[in-house]
N, C-alpha and C. Protein backbone atom coordinates (compact mmCIF):
# COMPACT_ATOMS: atom_id res chain seq x y z
N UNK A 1 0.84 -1.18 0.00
CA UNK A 1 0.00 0.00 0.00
C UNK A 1 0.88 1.24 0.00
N UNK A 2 0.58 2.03 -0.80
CA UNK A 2 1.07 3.44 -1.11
C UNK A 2 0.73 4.33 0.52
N UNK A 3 1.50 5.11 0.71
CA UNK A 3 1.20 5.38 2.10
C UNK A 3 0.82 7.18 1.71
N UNK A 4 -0.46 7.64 2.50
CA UNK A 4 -1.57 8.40 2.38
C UNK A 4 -2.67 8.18 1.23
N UNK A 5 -2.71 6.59 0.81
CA UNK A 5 -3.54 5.92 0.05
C UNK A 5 -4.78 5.90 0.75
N UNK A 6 -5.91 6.33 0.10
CA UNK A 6 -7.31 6.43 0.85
C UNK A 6 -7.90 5.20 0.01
N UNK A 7 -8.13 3.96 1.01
CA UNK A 7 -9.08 2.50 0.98
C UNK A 7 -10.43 2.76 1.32
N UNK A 8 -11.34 2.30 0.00
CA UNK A 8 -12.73 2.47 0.06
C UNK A 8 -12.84 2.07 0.88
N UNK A 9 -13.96 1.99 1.51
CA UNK A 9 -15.14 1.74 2.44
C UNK A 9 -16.14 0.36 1.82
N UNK A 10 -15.75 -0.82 2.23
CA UNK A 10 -16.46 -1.57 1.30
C UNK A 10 -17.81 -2.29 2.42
N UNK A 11 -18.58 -3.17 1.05
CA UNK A 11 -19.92 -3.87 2.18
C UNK A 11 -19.56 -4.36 3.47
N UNK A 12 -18.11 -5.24 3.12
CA UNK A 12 -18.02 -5.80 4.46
C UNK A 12 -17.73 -4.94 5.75
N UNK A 13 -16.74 -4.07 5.13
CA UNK A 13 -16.33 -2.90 6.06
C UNK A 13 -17.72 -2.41 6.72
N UNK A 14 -19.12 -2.07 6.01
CA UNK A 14 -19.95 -1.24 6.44
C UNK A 14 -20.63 -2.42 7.56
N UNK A 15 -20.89 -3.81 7.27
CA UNK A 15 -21.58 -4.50 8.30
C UNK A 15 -20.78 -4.90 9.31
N UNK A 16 -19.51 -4.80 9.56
CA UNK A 16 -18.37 -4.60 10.53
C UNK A 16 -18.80 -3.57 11.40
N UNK A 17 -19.05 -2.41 10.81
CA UNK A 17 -18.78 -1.37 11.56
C UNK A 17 -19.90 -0.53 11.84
N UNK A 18 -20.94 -1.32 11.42
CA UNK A 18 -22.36 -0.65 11.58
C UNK A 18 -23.33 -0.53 12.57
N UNK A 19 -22.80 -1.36 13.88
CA UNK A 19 -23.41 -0.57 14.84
C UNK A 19 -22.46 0.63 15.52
N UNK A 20 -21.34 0.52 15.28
CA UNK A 20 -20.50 2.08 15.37
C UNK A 20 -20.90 3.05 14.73
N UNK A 21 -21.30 2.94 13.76
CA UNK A 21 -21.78 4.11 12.49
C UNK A 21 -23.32 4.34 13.20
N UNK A 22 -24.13 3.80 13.26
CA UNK A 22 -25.44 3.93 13.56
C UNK A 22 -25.88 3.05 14.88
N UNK A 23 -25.25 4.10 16.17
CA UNK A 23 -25.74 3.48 17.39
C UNK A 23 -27.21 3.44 17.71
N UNK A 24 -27.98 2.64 18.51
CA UNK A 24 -28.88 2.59 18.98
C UNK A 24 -29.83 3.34 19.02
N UNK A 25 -29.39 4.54 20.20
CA UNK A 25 -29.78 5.58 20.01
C UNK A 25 -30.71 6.51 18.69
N UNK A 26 -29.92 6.53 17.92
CA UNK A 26 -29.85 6.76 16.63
C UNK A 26 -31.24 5.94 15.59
N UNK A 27 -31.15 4.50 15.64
CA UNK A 27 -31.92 4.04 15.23
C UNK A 27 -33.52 4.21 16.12
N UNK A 28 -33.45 3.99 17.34
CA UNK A 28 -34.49 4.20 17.85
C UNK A 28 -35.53 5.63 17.61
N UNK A 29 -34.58 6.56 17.29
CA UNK A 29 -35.33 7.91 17.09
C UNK A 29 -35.20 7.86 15.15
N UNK A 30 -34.80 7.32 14.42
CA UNK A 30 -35.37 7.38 13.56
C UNK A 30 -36.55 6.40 12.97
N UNK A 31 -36.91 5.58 13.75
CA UNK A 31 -38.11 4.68 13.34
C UNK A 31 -39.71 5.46 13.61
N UNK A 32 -39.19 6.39 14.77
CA UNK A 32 -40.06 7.62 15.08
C UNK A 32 -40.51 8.09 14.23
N UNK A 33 -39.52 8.82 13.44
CA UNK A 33 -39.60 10.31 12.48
C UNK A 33 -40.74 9.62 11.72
N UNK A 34 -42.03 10.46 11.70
CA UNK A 34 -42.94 11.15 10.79
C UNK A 34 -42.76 11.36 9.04
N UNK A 35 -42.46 9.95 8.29
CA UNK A 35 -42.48 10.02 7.19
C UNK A 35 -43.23 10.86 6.27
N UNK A 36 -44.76 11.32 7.06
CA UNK A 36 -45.51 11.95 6.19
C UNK A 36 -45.37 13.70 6.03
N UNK A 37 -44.89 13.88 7.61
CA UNK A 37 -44.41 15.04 7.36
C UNK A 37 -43.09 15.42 6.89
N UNK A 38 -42.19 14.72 7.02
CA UNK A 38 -41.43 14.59 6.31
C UNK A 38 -41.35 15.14 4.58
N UNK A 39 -42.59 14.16 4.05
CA UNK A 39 -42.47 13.70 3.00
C UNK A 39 -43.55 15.59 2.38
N UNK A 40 -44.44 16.25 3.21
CA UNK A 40 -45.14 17.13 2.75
C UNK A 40 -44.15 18.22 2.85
N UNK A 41 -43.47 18.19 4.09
CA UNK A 41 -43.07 19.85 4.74
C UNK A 41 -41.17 19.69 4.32
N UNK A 42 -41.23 18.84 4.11
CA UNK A 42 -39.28 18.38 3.75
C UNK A 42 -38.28 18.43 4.74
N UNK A 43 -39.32 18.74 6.33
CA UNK A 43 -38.30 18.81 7.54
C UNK A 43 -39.57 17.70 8.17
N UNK A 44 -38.79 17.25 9.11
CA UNK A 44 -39.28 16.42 10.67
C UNK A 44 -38.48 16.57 11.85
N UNK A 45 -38.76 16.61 12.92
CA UNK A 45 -38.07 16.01 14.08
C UNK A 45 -38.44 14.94 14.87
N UNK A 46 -37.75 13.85 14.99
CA UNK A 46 -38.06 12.80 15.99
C UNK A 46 -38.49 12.82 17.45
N UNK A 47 -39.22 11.98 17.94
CA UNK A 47 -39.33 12.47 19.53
C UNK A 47 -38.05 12.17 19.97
N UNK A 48 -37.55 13.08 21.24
CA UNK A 48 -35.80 12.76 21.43
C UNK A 48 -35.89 11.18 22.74
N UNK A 49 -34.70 10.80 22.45
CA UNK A 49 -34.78 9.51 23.22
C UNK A 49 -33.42 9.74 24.47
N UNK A 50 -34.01 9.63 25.61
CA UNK A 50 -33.28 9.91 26.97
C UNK A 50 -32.84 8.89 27.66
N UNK A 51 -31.97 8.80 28.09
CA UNK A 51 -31.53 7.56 28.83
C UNK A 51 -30.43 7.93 30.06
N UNK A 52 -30.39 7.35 31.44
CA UNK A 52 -29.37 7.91 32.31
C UNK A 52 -27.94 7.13 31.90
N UNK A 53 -26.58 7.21 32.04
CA UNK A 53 -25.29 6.65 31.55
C UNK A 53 -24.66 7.25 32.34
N UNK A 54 -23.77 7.09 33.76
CA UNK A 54 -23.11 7.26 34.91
C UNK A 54 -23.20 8.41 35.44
N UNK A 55 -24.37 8.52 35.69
CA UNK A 55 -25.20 9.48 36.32
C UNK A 55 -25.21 10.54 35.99
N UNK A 56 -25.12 10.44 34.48
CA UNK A 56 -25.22 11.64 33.24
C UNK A 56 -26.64 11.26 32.87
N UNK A 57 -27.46 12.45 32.27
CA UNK A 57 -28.86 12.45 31.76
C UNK A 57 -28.29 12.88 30.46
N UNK A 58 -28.20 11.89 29.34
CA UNK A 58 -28.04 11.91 28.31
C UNK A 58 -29.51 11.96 26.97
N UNK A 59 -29.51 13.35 26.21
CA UNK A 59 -30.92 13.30 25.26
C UNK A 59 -30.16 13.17 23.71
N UNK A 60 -30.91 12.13 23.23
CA UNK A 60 -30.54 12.43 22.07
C UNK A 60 -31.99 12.65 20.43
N UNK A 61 -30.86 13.47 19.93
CA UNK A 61 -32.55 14.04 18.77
C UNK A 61 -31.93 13.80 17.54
N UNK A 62 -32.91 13.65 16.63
CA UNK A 62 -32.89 13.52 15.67
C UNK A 62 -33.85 14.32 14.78
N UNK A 63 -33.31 14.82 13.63
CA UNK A 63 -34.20 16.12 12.60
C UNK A 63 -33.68 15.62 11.39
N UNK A 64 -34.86 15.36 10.65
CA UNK A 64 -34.60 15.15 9.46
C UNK A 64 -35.19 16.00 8.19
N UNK A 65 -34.18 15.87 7.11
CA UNK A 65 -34.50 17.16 6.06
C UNK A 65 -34.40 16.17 4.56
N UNK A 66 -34.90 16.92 3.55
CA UNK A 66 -34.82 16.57 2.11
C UNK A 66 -34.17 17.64 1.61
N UNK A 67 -33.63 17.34 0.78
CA UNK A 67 -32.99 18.09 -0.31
C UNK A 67 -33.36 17.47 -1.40
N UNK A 68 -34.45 18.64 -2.15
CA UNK A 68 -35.23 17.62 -3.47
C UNK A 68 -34.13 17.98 -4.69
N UNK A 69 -33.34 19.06 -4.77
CA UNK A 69 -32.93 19.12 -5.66
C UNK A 69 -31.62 17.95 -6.18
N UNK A 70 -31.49 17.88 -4.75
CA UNK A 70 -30.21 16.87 -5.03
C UNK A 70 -30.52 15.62 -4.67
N UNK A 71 -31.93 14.94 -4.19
CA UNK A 71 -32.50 13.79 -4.09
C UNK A 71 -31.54 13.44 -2.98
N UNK A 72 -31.46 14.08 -1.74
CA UNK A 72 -30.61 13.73 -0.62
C UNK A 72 -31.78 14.17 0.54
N UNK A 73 -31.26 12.75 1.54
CA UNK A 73 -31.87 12.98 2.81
C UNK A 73 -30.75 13.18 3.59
N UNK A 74 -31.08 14.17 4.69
CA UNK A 74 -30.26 14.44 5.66
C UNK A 74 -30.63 14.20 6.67
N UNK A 75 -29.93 13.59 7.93
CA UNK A 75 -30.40 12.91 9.25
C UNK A 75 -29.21 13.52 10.41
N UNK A 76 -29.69 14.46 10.94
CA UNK A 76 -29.39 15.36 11.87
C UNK A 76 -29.13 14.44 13.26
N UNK A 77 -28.46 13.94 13.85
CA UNK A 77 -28.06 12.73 15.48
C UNK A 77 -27.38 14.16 16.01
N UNK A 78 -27.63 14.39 17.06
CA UNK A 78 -27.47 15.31 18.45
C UNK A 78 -27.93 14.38 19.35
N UNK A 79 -26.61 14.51 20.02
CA UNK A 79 -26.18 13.53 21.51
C UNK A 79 -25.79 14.32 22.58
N UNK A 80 -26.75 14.65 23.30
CA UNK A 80 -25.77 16.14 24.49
C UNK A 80 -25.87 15.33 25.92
N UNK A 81 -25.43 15.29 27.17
CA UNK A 81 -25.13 14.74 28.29
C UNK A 81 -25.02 16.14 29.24
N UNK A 82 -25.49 15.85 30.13
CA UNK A 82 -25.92 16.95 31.54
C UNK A 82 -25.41 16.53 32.80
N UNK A 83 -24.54 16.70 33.53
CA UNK A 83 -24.22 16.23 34.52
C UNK A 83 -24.00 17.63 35.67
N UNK A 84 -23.83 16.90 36.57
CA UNK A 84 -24.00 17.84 37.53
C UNK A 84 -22.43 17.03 38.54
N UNK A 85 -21.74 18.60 38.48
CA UNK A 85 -20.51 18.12 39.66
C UNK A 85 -20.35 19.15 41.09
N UNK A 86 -20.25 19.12 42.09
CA UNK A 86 -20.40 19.73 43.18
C UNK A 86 -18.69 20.51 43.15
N UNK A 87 -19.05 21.95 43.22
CA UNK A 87 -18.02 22.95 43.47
C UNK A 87 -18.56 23.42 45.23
N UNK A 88 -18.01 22.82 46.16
CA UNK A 88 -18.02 23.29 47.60
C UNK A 88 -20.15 22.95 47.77
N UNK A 89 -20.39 23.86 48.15
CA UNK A 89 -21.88 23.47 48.19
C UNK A 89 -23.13 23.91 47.23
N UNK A 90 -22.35 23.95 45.91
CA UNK A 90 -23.14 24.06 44.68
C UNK A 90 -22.75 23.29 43.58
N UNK A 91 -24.12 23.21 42.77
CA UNK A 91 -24.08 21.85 42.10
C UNK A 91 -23.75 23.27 40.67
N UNK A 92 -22.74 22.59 39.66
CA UNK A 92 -22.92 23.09 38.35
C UNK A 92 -23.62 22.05 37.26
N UNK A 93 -24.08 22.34 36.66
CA UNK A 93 -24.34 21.66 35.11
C UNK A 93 -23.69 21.86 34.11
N UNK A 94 -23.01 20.50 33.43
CA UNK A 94 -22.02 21.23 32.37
C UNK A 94 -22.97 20.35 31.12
N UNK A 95 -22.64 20.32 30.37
CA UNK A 95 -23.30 19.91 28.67
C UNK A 95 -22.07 19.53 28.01
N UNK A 96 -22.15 18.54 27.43
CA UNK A 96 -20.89 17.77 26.47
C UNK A 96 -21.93 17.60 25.31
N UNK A 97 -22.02 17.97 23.92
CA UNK A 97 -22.84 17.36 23.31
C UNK A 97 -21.62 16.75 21.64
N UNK A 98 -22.33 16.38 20.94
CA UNK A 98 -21.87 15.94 20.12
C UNK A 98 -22.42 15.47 18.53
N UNK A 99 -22.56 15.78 17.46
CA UNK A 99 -23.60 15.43 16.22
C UNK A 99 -23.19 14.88 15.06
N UNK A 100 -23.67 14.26 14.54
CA UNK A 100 -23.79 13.59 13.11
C UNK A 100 -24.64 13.68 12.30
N UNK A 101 -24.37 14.14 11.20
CA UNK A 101 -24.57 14.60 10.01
C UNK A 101 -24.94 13.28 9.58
N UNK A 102 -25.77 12.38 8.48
CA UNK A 102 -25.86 11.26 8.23
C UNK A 102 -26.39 11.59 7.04
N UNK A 103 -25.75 11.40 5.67
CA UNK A 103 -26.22 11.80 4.08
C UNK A 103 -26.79 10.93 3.45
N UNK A 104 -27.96 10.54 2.75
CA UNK A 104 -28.48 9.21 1.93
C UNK A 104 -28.71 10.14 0.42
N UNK A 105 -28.45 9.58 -0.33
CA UNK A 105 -29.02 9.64 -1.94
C UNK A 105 -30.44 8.62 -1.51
N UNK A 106 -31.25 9.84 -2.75
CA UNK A 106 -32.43 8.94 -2.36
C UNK A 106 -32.95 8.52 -3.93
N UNK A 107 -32.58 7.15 -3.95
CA UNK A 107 -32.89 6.52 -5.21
C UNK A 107 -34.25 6.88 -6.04
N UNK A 108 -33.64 6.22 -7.20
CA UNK A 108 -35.54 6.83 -7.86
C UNK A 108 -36.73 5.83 -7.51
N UNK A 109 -36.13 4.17 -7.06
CA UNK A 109 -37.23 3.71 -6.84
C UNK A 109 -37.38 3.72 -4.94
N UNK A 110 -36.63 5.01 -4.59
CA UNK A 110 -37.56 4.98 -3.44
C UNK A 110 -36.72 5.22 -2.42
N UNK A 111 -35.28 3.98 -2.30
CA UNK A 111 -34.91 3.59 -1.25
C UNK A 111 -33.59 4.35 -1.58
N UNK A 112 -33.68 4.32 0.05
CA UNK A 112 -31.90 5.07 0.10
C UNK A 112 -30.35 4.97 -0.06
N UNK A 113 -29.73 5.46 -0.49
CA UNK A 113 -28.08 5.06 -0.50
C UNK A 113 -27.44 5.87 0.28
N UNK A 114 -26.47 4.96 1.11
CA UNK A 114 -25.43 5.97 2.21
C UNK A 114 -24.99 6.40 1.78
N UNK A 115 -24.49 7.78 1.81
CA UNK A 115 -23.56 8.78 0.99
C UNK A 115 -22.29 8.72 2.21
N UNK A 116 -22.86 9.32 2.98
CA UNK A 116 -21.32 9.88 4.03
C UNK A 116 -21.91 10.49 5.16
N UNK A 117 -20.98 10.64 6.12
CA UNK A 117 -21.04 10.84 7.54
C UNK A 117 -20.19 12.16 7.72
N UNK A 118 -20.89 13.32 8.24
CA UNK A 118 -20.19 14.59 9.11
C UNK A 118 -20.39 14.25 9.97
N UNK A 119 -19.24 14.91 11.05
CA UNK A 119 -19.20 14.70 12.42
C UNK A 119 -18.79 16.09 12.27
N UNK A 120 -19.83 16.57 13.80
CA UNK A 120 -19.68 17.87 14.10
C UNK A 120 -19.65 17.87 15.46
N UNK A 121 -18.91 18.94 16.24
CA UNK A 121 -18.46 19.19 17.76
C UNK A 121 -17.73 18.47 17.95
């Protein structure tokens, strides 16, 4: 291998690595999303899905968009975490959050193709 050689991304690679790519989280709030509004208004948001993780209150959301011109769906993952740490006899709240961008081509008969992944924050 040529070294700063960029290696596709192949099928096997994607079912390897596909509950890394698309955690739980993630799936659970998009089975949510409102296809119909979706499909009229070209935006949705999912109901957000909460869960506690070491005594962090972690929300995560999901918003989804069309882009008709370019036959692309966009899938908005925001992951933020709330914790609370004691400075003497007050509690602070800090916020860690974190998002993914998730790109599909949206075929003509319907169904989607993964395009690519932004990561933002």
């Amino acid at each position: 291998m040529v070294e700063n050689e960029t290696l596709p991304f192949t099928k096997k690679d994607f079912r390897k690595f596909f509950n890394d790519i698309f955690p739980d989280e993630f799936i659970k709030s998009i089975v949510a999303i409102n296809a119909d509004e979706l499909l009229t208004k070209g935006e949705t948001r999912a109901p957000d899905v909460a869960y506690v993780k070491n005594s962090d209150k972690v929300i995560c959301k999901v918003v989804a968009n069309t882009i008709n011109e370019d036959m692309t769906l966009n899938l908005s993952f925001i992951r933020s975490a709330a914790h609370l740490t004691q400075d003497g006899i007050h509690y602070k709240r800090h916020h860690e959050g974190m998002g993914i961008i998730y790109v599909f081509d949206i075929q003509k008969n319907g169904h989607l193709r993964f395009k690519q992944i932004i990561l933002v924050g």
